[in-house]
Protein backbone atom coordinates (compact mmCIF):
# COMPACT_ATOMS: atom_id res chain seq x y z
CA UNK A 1 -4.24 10.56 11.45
CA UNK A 2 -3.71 7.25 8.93
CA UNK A 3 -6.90 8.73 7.15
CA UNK A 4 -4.37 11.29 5.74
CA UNK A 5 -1.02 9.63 5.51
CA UNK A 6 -2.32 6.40 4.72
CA UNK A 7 -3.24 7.76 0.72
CA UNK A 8 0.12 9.80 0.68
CA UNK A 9 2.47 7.06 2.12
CA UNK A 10 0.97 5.02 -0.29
CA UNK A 11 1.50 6.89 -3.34
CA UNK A 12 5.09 8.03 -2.20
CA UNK A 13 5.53 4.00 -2.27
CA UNK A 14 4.01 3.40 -5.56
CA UNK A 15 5.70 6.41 -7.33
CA UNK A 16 9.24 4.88 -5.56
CA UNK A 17 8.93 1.19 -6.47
CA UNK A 18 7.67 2.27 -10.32
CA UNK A 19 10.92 4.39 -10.66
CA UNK A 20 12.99 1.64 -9.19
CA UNK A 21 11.38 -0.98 -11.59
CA UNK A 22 12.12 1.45 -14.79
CA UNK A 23 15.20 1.58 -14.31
CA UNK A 24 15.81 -1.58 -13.48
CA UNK A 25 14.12 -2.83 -16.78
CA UNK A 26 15.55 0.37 -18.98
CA UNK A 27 19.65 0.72 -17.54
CA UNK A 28 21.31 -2.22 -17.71
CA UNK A 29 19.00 -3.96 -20.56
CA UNK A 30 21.87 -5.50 -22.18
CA UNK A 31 23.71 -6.79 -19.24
CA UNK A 32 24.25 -10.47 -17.68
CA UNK A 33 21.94 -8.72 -14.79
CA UNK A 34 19.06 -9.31 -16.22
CA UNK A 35 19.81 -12.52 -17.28
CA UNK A 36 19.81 -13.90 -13.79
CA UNK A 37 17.19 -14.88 -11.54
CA UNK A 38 17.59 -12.21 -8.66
CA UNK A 39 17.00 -9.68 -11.07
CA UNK A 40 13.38 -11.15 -11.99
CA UNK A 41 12.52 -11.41 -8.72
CA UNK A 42 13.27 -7.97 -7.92
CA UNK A 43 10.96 -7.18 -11.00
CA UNK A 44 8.11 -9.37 -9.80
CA UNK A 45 8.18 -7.98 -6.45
CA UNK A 46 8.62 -4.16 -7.47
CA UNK A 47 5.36 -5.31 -10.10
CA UNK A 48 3.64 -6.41 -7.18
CA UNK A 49 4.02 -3.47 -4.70
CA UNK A 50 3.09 -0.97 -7.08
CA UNK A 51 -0.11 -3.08 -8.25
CA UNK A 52 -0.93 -3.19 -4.45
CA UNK A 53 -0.30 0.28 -3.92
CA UNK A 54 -2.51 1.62 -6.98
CA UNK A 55 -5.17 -0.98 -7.14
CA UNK A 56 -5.74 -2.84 -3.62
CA UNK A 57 -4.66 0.41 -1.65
CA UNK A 58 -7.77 2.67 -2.72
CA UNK A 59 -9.96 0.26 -3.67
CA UNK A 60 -9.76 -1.85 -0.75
CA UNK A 61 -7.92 -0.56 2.09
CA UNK A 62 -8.52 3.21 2.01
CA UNK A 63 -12.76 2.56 2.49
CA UNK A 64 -12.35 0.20 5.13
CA UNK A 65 -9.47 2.75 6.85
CA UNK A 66 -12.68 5.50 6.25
CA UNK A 67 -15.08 3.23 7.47
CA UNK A 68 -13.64 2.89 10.89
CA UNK A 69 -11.92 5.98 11.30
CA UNK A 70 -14.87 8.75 9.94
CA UNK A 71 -17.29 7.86 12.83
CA UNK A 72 -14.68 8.20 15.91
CA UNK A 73 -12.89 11.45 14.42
CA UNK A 74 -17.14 12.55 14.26
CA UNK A 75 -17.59 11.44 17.45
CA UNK A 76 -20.52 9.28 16.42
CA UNK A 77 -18.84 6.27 17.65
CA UNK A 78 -21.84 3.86 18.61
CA UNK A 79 -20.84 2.84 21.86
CA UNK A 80 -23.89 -0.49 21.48
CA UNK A 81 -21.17 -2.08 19.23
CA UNK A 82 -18.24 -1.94 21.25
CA UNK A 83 -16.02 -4.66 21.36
CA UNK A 84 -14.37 -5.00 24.48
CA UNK A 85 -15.33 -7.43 27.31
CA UNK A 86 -16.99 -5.79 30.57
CA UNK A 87 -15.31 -6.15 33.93
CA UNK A 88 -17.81 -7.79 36.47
């Protein structure tokens, strides 16, 4: 089932963290918030999940997610490559 919610928990992330970084950068632009440290950090993180989530996510993770999920939900799982040790 991560084939599906992987792309949607995802988004739901990126959408969340880019709303959270507006208005951190738009309310408050006057303040002695933004002036401090914390608050920059909190920027650079919430610039770094959403780059993750938009660019890395589908680019990266979703193929290799499709890659090894497509063939077992197809039941064309090559059973030649398996992994796991036989008991003697």
């Amino acid at each position: 089932l991560p084939i599906v919610t992987f792309p949607v928990g995802a988004f739901a992330e990126a959408v969340g963290a880019y709303w959270h970084l507006k208005e951190l950068l738009l309310v408050g632009a006057d303040d002695a918030t933004t002036r401090s440290s914390l608050h920059w950090v909190q920027v650079g993180l919430l610039v770094m999940v959403v780059g993750i989530n938009s660019l890395l996510g589908p680019t990266m993770a979703y193929p290799a997610l499709l890659k090894k999920g497509l063939p077992v939900l197809l039941g064309k799982k090559d059973k030649s490559k398996s992994t796991r040790k036989k008991k003697d």
